[in-house]
C-alpha atoms as a PDB file:
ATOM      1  CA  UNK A   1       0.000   0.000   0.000  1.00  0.00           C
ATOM      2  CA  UNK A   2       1.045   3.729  -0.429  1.00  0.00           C
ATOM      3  CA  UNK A   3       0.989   3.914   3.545  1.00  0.00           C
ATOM      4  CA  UNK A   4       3.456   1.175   3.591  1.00  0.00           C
ATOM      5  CA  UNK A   5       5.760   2.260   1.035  1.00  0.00           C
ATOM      6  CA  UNK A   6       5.688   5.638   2.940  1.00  0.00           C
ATOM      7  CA  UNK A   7       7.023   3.636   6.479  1.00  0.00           C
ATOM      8  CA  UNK A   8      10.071   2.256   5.058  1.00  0.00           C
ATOM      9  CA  UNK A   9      11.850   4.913   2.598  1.00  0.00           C
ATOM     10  CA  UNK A  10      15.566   5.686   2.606  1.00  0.00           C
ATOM     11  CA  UNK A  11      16.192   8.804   4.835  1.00  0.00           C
ATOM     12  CA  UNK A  12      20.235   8.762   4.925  1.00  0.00           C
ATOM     13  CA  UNK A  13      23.091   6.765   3.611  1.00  0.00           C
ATOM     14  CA  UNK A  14      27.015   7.515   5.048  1.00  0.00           C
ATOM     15  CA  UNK A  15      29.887   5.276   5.268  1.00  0.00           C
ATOM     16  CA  UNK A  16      32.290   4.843   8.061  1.00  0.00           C
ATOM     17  CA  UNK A  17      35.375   6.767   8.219  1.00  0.00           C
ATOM     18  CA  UNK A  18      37.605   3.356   6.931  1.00  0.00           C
ATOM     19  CA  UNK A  19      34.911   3.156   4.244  1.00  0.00           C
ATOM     20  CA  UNK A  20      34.076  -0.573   5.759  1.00  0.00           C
ATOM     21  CA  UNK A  21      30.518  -0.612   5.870  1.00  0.00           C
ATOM     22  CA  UNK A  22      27.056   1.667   5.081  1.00  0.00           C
ATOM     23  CA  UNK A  23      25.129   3.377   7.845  1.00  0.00           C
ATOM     24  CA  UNK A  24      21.762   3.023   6.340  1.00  0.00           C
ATOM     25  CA  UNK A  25      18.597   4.937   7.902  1.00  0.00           C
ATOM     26  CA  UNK A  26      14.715   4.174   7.333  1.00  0.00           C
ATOM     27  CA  UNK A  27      12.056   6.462   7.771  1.00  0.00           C
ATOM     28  CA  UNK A  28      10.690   4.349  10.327  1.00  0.00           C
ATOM     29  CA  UNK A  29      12.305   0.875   9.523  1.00  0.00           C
ATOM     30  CA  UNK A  30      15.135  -0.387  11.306  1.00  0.00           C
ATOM     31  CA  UNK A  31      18.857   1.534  10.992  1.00  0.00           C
ATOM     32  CA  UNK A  32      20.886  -0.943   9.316  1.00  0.00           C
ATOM     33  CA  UNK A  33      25.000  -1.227   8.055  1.00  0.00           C
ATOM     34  CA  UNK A  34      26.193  -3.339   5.431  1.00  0.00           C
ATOM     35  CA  UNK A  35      29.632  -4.392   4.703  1.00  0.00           C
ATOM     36  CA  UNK A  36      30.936  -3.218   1.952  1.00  0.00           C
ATOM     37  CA  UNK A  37      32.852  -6.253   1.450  1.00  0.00           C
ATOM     38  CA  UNK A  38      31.059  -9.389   2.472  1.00  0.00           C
ATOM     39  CA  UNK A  39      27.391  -6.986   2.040  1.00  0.00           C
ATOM     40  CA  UNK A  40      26.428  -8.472   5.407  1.00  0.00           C
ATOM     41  CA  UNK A  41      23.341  -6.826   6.807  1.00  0.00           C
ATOM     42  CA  UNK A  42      23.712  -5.769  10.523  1.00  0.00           C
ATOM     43  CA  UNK A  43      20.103  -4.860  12.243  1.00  0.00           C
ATOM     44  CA  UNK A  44      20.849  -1.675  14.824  1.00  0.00           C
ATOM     45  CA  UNK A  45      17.597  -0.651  15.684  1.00  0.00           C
ATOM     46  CA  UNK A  46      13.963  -1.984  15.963  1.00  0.00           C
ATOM     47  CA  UNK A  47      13.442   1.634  14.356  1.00  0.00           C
ATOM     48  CA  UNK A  48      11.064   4.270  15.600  1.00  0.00           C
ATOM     49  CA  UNK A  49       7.297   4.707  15.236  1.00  0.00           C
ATOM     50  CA  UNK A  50       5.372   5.914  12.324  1.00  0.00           C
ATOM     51  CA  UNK A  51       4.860   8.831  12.559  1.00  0.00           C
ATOM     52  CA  UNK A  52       6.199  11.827  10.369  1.00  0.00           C
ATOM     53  CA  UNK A  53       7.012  13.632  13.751  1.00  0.00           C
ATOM     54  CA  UNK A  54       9.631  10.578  14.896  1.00  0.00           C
ATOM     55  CA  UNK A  55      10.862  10.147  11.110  1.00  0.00           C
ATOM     56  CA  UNK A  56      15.241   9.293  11.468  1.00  0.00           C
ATOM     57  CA  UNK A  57      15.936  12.430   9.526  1.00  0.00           C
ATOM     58  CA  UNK A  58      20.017  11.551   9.102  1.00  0.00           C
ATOM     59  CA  UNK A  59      22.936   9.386  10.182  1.00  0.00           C
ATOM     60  CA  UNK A  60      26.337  10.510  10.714  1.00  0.00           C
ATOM     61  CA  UNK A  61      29.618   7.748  11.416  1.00  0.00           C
ATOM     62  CA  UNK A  62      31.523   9.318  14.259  1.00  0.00           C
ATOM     63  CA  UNK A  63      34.780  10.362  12.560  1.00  0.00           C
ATOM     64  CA  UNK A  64      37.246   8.738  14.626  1.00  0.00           C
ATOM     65  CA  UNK A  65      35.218   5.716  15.869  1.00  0.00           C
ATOM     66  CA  UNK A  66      33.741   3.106  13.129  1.00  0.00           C
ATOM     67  CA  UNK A  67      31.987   1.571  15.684  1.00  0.00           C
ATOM     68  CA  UNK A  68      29.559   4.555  16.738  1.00  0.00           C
ATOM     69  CA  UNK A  69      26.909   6.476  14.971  1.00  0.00           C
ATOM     70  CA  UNK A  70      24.496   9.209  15.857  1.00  0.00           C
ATOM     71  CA  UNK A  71      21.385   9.624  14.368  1.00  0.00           C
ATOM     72  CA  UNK A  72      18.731  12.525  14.877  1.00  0.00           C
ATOM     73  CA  UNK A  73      15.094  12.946  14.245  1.00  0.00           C
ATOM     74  CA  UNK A  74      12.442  15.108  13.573  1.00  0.00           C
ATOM     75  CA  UNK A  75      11.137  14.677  16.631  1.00  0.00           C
ATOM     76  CA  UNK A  76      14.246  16.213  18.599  1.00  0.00           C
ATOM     77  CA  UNK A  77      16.021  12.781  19.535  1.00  0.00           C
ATOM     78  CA  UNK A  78      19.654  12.216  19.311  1.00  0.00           C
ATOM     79  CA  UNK A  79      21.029   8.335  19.695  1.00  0.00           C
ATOM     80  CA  UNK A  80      24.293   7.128  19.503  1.00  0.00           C
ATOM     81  CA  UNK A  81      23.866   3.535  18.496  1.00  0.00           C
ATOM     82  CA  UNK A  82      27.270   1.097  18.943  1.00  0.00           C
ATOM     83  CA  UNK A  83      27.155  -1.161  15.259  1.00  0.00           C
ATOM     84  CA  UNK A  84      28.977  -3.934  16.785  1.00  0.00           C
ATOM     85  CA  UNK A  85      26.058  -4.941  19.254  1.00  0.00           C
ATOM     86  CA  UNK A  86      23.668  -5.966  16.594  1.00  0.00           C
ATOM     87  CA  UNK A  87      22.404  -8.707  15.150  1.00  0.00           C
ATOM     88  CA  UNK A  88      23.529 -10.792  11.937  1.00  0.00           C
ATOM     89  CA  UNK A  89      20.880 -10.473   8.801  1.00  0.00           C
ATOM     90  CA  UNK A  90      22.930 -11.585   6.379  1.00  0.00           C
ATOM     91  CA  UNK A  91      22.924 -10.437   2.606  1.00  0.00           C
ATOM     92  CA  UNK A  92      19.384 -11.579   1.603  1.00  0.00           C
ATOM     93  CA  UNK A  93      17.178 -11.471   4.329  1.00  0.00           C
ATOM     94  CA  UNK A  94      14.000  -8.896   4.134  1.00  0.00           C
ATOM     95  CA  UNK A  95      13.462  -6.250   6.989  1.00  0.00           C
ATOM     96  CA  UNK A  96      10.014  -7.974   7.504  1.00  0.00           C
ATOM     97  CA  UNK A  97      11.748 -11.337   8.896  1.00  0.00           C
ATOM     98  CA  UNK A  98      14.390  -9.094  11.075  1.00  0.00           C
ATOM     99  CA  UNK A  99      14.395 -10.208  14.832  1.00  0.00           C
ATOM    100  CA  UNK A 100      15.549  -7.958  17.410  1.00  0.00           C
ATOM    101  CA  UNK A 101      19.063  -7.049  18.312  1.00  0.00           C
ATOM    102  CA  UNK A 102      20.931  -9.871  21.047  1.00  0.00           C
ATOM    103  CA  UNK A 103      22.597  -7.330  22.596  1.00  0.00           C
ATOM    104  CA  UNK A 104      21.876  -3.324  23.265  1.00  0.00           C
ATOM    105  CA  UNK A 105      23.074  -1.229  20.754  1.00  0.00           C
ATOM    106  CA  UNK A 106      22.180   1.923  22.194  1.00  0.00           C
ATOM    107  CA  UNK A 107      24.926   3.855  23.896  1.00  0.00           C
ATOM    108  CA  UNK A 108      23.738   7.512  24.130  1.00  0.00           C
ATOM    109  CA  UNK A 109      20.523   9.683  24.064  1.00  0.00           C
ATOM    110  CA  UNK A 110      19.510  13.185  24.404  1.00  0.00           C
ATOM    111  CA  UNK A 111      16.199  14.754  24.035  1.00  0.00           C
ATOM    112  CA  UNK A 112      15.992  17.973  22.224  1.00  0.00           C
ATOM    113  CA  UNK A 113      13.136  20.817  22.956  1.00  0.00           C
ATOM    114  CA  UNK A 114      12.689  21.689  19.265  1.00  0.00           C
ATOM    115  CA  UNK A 115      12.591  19.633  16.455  1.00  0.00           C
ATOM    116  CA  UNK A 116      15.956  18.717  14.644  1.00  0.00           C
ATOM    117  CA  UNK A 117      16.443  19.841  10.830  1.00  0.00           C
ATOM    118  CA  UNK A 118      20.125  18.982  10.045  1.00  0.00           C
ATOM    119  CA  UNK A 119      23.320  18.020  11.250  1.00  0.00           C
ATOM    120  CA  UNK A 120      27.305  17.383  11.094  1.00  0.00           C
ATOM    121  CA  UNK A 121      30.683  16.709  12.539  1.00  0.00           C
ATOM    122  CA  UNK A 122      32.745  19.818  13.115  1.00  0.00           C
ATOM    123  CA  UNK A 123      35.042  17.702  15.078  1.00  0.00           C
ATOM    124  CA  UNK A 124      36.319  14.167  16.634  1.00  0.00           C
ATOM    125  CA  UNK A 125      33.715  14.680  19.041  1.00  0.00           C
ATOM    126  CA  UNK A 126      32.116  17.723  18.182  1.00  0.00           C
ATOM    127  CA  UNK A 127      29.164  18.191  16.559  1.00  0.00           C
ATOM    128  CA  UNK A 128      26.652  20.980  15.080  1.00  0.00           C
ATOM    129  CA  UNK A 129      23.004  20.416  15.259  1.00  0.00           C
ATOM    130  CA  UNK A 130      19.983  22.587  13.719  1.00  0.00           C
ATOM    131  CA  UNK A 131      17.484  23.270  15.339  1.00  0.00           C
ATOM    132  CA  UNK A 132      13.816  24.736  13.873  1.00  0.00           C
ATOM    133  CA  UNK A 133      11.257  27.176  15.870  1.00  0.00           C
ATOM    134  CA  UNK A 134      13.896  28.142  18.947  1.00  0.00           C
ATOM    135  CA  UNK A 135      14.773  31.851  17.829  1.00  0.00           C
ATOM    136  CA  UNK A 136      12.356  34.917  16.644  1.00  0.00           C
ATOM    137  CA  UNK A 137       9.281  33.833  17.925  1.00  0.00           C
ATOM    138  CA  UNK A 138       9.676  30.641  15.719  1.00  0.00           C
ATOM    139  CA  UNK A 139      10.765  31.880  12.515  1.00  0.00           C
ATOM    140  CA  UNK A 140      14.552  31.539  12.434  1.00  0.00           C
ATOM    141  CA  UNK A 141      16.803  28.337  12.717  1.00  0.00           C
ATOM    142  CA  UNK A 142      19.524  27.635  15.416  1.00  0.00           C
ATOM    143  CA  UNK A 143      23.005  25.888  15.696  1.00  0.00           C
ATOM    144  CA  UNK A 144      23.625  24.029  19.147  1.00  0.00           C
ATOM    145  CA  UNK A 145      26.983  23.644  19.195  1.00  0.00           C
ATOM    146  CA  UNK A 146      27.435  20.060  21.571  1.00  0.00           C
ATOM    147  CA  UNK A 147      30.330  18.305  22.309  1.00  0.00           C
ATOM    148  CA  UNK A 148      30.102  13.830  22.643  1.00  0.00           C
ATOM    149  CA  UNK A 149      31.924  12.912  26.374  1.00  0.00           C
ATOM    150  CA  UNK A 150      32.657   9.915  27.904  1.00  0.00           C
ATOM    151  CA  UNK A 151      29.996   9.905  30.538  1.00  0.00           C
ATOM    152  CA  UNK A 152      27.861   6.829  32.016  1.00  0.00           C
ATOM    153  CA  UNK A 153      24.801   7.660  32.909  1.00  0.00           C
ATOM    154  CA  UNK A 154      20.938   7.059  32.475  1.00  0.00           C
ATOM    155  CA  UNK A 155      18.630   8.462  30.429  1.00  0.00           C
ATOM    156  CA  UNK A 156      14.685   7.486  29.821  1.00  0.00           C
ATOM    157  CA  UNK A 157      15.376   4.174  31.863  1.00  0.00           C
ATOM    158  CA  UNK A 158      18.564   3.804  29.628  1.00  0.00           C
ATOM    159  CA  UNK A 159      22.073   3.113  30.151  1.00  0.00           C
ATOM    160  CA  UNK A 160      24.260   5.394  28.647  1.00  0.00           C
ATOM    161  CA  UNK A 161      28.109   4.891  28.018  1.00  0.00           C
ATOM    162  CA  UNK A 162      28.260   8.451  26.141  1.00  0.00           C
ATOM    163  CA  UNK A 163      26.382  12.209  27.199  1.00  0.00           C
ATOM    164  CA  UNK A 164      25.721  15.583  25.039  1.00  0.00           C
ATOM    165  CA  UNK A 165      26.871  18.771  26.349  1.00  0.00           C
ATOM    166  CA  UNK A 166      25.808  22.173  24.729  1.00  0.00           C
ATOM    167  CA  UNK A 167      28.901  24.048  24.744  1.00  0.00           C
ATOM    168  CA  UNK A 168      27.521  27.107  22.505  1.00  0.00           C
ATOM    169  CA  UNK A 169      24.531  28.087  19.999  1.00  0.00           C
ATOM    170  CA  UNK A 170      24.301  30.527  16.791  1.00  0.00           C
ATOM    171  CA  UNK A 171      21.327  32.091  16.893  1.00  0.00           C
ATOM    172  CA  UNK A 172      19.220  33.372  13.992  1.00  0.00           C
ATOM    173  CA  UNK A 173      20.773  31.691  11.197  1.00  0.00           C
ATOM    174  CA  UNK A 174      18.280  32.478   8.754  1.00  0.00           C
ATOM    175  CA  UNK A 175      14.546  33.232   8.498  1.00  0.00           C
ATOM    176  CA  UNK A 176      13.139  29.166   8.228  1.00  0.00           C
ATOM    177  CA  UNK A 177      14.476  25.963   9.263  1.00  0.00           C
ATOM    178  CA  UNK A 178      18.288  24.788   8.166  1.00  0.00           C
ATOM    179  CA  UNK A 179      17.903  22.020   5.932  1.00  0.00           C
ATOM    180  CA  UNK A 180      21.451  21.250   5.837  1.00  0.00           C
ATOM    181  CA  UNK A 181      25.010  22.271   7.226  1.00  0.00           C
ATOM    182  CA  UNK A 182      28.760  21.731   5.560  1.00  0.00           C
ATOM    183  CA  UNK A 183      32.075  22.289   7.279  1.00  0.00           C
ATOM    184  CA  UNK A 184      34.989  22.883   4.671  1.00  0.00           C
ATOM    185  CA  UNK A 185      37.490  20.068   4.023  1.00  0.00           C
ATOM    186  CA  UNK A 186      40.142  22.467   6.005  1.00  0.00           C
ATOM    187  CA  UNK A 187      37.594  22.820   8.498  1.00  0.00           C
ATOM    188  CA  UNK A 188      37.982  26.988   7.995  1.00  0.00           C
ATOM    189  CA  UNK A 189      34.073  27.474   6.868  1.00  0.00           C
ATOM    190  CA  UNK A 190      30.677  26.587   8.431  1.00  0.00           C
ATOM    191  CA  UNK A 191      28.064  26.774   5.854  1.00  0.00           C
ATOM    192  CA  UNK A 192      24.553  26.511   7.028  1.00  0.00           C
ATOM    193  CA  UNK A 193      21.524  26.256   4.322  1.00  0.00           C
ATOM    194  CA  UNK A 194      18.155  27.589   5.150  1.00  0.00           C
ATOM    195  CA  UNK A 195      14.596  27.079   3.849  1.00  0.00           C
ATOM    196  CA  UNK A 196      14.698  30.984   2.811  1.00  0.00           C
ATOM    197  CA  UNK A 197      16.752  30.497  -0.091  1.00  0.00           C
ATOM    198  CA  UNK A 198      20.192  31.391   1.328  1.00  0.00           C
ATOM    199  CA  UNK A 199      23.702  29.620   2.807  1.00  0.00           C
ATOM    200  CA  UNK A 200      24.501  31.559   5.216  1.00  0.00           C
ATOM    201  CA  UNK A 201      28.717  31.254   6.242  1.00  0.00           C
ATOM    202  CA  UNK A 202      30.333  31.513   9.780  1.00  0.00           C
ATOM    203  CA  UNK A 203      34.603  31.949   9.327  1.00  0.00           C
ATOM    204  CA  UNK A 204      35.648  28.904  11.837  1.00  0.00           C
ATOM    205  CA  UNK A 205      38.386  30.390  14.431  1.00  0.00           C
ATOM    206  CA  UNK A 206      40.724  29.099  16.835  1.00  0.00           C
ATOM    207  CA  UNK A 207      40.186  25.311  15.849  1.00  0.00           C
ATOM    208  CA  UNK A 208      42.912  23.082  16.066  1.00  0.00           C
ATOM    209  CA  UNK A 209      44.045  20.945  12.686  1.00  0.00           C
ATOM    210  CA  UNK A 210      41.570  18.022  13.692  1.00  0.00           C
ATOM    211  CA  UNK A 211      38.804  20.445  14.244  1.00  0.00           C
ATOM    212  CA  UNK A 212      38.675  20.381  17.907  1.00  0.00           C
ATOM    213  CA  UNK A 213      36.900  23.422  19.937  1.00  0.00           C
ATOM    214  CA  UNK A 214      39.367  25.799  21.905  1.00  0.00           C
ATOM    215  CA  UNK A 215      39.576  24.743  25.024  1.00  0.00           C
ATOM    216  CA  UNK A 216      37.995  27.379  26.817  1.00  0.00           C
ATOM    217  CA  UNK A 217      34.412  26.326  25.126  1.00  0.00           C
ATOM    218  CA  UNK A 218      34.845  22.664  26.410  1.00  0.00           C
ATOM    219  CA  UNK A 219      36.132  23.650  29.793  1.00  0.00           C
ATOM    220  CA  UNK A 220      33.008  26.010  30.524  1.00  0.00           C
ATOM    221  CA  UNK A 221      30.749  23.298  29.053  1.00  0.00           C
ATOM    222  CA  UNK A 222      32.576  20.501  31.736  1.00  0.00           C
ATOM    223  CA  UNK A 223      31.271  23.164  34.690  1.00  0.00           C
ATOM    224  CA  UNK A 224      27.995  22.371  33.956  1.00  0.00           C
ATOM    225  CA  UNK A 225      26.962  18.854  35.182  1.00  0.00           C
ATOM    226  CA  UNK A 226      23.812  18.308  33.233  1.00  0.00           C
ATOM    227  CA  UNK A 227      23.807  14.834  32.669  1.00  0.00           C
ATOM    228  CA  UNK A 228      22.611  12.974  29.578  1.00  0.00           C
ATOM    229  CA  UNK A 229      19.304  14.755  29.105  1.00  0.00           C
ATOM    230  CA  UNK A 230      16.926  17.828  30.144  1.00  0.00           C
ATOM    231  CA  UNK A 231      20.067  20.525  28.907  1.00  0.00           C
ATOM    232  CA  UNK A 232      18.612  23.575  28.390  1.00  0.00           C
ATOM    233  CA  UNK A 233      19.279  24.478  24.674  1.00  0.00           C
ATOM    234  CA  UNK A 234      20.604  28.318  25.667  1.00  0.00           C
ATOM    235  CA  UNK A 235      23.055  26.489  27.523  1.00  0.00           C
ATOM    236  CA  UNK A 236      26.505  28.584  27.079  1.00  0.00           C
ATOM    237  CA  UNK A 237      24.556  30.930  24.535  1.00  0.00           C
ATOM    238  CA  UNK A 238      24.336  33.511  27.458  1.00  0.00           C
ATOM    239  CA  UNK A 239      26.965  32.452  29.859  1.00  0.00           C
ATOM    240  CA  UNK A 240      30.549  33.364  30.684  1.00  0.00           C
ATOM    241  CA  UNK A 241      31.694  31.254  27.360  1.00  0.00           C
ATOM    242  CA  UNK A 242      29.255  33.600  25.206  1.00  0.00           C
ATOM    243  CA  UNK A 243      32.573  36.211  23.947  1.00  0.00           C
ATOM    244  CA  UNK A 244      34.547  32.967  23.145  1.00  0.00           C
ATOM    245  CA  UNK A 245      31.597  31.429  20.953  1.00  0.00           C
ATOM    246  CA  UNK A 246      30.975  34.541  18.964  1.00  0.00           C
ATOM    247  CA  UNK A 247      34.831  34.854  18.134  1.00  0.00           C
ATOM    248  CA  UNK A 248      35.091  31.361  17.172  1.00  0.00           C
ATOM    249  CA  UNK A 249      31.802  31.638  14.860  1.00  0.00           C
ATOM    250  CA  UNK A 250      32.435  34.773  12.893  1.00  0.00           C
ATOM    251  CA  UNK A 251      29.626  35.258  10.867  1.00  0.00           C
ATOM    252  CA  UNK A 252      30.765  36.129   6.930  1.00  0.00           C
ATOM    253  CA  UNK A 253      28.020  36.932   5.141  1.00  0.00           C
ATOM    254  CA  UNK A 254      25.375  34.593   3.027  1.00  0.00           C
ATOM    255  CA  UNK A 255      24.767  33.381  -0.663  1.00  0.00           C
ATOM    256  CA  UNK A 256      20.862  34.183  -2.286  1.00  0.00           C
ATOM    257  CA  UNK A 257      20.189  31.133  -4.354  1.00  0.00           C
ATOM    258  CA  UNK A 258      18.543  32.360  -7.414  1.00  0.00           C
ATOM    259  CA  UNK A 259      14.671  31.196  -7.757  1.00  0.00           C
ATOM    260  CA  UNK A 260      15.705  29.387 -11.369  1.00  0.00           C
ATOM    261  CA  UNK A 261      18.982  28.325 -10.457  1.00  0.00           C
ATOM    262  CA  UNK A 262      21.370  30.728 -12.192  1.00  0.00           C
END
């Protein structure tokens, strides 16, 4: 049925950093990896519900770790899922005969206020995440700037090996939601699309050659012991780390896409 065909589209597709195996994310099916040599199917997740408003928007391979990958949805989720604790499929087995994982794959959660629109890795362990409705009343996108720690913990009943911590925010990128963001290959640019018809670009200062955060971000973000969930999403927008942020993320102007594409 059209219903059905609409539960179980392709939402993402990434590879791991050693190019070993695809990071594959449904709709609402479960996320799956296959090897790109053997093309053995690994089942991650049971998936999440139907619903447009849970739908796995996009899957991102931490950079140094092949083993972890974070996924966000529209309904403000973040998971970090661990792709060796998953069950075997093998390379011709349907998603309707798929049992459940044998071991727990998830390894990190955090529960966002607004919904989710985009996201990337700035870093090893850094990462940028868009955020819709949070700025002018609604009408402008934001950039929570969150850093992955080692941190156990429990979130929603569930054991967590890794925590998010909001270490800084752009506000107002834009006048709609970010449908996508882009950090340069020399990690020198943040580009940040938005549903207005512009890229928007933020000069990247004071990163080190992997991409890591200076070190006065991180260390105002470890003063705040928020655990693995409930972090207010201002967090270090308005604090002492506030001067640092801004001359990290210089703003340098923004691109108007032409209506016809010229």
């Amino acid at each position: 049925s059209d219903s059905g065909m609409d539960q179980n589209f392709i939402t993402s597709v990434d590879c791991d950093p050693q190019c070993q195996r695809l990071v594959v994310a449904f709709s609402s099916s479960p996320l799956l990896t296959v090897a790109t040599d053997s093309k053995t199917v690994l089942k991650i997740s049971e998936g999440h519900p139907t619903s447009a408003a849970h739908k796995v928007l996009g899957v991102l391979p931490l950079p140094k770790d092949a083993d972890t990958v974070l996924t966000y949805s529209s309904d403000g989720l973040l998971r970090l899922w661990d792709v060796a604790a998953s069950t075997i499929l093998g390379p011709t087995v349907g998603l309707e005969s798929a049992g459940a994982p044998q071991r727990g794959s998830l390894c990190g959660t955090m529960q966002l206020a607004h919904p989710i629109t985009a996201a990337c890795f700035l870093g090893p362990t850094t990462v940028l995440v868009a955020i819709s409705g949070a700025d002018t009343k609604g009408k402008s996108g934001a950039v929570l700037v969150m850093e992955i720690v080692t941190k156990l913990s429990t979130f929603a009943g569930i054991d967590s090996s890794f925590a998010f911590k909001i270490v800084g925010r752009l506000h107002n990128v834009g006048k709609g939601a970010i449908r996508q963001l882009k950090v340069s290959p020399e990690r020198n640019y943040l580009a940040a699309c938005s549903e207005d018809g512009c890229a928007y670009a933020y000069a990247l200062v004071g990163l080190d050659e992997a991409g890591n955060l200076p070190s006065g971000l991180v260390d105002a973000a470890a003063a705040e012991d928020t655990g693995a969930g409930g972090v207010s999403e201002s967090k270090g927008a308005d604090g002492e780390n506030s001067e640092l942020m801004d001359s990290t993320f210089q703003p340098t102007g923004f691109l108007l896409a032409h209506p016809m594409g010229m």
